[in-house]
C-alpha atoms as a PDB file:
ATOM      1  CA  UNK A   1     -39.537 -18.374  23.861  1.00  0.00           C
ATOM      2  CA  UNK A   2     -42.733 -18.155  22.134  1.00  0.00           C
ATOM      3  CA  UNK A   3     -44.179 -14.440  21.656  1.00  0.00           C
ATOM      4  CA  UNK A   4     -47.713 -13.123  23.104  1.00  0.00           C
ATOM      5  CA  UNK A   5     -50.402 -13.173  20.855  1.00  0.00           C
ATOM      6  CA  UNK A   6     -52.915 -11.176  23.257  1.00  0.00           C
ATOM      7  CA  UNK A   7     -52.689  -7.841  24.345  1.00  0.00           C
ATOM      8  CA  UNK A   8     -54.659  -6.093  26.958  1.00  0.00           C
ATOM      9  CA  UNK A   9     -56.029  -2.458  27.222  1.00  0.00           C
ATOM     10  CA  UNK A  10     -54.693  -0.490  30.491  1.00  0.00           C
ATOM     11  CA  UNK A  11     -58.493  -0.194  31.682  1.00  0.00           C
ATOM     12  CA  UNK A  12     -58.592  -4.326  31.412  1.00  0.00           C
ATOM     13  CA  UNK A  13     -55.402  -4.433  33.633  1.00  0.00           C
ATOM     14  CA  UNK A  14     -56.731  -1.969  36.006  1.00  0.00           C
ATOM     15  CA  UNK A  15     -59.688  -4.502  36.801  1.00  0.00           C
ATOM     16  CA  UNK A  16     -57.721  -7.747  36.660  1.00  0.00           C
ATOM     17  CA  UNK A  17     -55.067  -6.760  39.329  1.00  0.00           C
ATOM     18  CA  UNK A  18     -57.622  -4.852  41.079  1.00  0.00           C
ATOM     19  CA  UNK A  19     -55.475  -1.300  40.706  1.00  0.00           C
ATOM     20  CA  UNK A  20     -56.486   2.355  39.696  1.00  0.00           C
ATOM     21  CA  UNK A  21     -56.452   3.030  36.206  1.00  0.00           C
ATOM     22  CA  UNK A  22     -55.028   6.711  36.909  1.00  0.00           C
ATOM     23  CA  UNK A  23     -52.261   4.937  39.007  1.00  0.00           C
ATOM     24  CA  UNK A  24     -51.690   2.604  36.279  1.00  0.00           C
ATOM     25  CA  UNK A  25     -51.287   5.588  33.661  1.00  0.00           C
ATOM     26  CA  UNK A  26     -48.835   7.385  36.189  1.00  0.00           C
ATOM     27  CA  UNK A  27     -46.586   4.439  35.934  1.00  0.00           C
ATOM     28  CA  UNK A  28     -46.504   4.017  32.864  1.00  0.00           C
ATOM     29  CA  UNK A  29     -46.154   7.749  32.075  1.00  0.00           C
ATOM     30  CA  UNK A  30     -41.703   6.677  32.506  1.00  0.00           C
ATOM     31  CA  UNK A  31     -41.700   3.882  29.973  1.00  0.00           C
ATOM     32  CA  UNK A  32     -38.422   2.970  32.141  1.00  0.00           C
ATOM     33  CA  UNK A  33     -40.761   1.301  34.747  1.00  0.00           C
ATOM     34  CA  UNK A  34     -42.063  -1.624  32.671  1.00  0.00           C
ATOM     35  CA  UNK A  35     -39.713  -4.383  30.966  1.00  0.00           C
ATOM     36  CA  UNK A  36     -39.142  -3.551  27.247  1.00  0.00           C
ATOM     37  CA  UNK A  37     -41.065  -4.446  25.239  1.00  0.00           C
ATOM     38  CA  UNK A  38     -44.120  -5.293  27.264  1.00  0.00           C
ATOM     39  CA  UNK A  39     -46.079  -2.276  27.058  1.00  0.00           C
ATOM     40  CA  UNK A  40     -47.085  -1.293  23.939  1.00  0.00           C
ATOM     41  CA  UNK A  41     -49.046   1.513  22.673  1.00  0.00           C
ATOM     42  CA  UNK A  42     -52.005   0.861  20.151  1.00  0.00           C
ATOM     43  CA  UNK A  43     -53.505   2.950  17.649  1.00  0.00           C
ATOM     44  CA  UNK A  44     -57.297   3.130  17.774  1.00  0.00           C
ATOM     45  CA  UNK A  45     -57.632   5.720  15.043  1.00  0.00           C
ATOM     46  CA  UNK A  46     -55.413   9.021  13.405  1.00  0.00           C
ATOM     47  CA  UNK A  47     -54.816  10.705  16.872  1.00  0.00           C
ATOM     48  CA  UNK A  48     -55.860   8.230  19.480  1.00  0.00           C
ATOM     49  CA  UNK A  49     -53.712   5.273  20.832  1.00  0.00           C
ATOM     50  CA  UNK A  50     -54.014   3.225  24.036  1.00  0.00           C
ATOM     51  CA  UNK A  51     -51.513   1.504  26.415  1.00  0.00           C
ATOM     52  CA  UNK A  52     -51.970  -2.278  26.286  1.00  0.00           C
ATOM     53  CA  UNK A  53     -49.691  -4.933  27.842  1.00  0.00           C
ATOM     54  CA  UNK A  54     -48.192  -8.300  27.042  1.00  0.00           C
ATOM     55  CA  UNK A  55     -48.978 -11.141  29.676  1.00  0.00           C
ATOM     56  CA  UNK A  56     -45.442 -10.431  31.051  1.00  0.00           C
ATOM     57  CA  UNK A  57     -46.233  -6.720  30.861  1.00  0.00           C
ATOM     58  CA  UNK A  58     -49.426  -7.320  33.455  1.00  0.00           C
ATOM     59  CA  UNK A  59     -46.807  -9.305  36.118  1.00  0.00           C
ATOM     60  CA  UNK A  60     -43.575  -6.617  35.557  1.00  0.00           C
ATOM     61  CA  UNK A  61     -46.464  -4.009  36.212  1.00  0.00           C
ATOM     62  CA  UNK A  62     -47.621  -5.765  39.203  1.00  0.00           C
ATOM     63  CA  UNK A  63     -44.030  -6.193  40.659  1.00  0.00           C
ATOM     64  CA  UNK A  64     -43.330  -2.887  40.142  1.00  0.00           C
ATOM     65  CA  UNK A  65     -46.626  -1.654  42.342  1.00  0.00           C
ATOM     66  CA  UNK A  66     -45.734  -4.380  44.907  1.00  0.00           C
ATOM     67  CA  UNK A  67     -42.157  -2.474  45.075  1.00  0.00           C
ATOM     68  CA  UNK A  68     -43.270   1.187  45.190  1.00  0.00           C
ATOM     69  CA  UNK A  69     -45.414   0.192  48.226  1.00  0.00           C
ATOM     70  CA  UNK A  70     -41.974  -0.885  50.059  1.00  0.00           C
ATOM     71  CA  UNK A  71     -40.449   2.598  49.315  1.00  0.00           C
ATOM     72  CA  UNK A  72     -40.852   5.377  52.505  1.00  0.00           C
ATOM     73  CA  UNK A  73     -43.803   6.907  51.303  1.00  0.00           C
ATOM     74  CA  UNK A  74     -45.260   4.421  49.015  1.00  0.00           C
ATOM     75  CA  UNK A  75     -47.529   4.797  46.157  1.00  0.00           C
ATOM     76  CA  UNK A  76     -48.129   8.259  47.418  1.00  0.00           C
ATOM     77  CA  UNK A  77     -45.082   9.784  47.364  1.00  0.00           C
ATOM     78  CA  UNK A  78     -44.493   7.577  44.082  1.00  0.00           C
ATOM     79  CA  UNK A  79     -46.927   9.715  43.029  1.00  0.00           C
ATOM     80  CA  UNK A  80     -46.238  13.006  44.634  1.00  0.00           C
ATOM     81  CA  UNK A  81     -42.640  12.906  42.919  1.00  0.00           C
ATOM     82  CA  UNK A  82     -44.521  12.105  39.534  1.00  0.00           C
ATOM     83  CA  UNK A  83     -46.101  15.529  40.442  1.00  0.00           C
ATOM     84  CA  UNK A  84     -49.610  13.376  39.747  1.00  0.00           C
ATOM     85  CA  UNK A  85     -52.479  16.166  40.810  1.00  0.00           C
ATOM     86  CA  UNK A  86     -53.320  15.602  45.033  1.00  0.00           C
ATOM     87  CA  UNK A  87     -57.007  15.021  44.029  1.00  0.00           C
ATOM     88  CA  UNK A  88     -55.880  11.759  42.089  1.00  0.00           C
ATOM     89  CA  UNK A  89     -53.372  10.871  44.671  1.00  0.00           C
ATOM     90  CA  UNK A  90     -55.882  11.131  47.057  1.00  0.00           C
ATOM     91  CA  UNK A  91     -58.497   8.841  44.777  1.00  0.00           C
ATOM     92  CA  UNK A  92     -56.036   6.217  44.273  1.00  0.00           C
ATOM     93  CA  UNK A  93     -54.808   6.155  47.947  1.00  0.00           C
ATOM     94  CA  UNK A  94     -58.054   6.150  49.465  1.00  0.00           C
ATOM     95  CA  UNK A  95     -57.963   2.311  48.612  1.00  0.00           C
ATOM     96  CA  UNK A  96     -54.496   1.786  49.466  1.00  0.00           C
ATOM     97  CA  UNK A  97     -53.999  -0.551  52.686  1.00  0.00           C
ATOM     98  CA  UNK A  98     -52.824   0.863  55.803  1.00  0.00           C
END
């Protein structure tokens, strides 16, 4: 299987799937809930890195959102149980469909 050769920021992501960064950075906060290997974190100088993601990063990331919305609760208690602050949770659920 041939390997990625593109990475791409976790601000990119947000806008291609159409998600909330600060969701985005609570899942990936448990490196557990992207495939190995997919996420990787980039150094942009001594003390600064980013999270960026393979191709197949972007799609595990995606199937994991489409999950957590099947859970009781969904992405907010996802996020409540992540103990995300409730004035994020309620910024990234304000878009969530009903």
């Amino acid at each position: 299987m041939a390997r990625d050769t593109h990475v791409y920021a976790i601000d990119y992501v947000a806008t291609i799937i159409g998600e909330d960064v600060d969701l985005l950075l609570h899942i990936t906060a448990n490196a557990d809930n992207i495939d190995y290997g997919e996420m990787i974190d980039v150094a942009i100088g001594p003390e600064e890195h980013i999270t960026a993601f393979t191709s197949r990063g972007i799609e595990s990331l995606k199937e994991f959102i489409a999950d957590i919305r099947t859970w009781p609760g969904g992405i907010r208690q996802f996020l409540t149980q992540a103990g995300c602050d409730p004035k994020i949770i309620e910024k990234i659920c304000k878009h969530e469909p009903r």
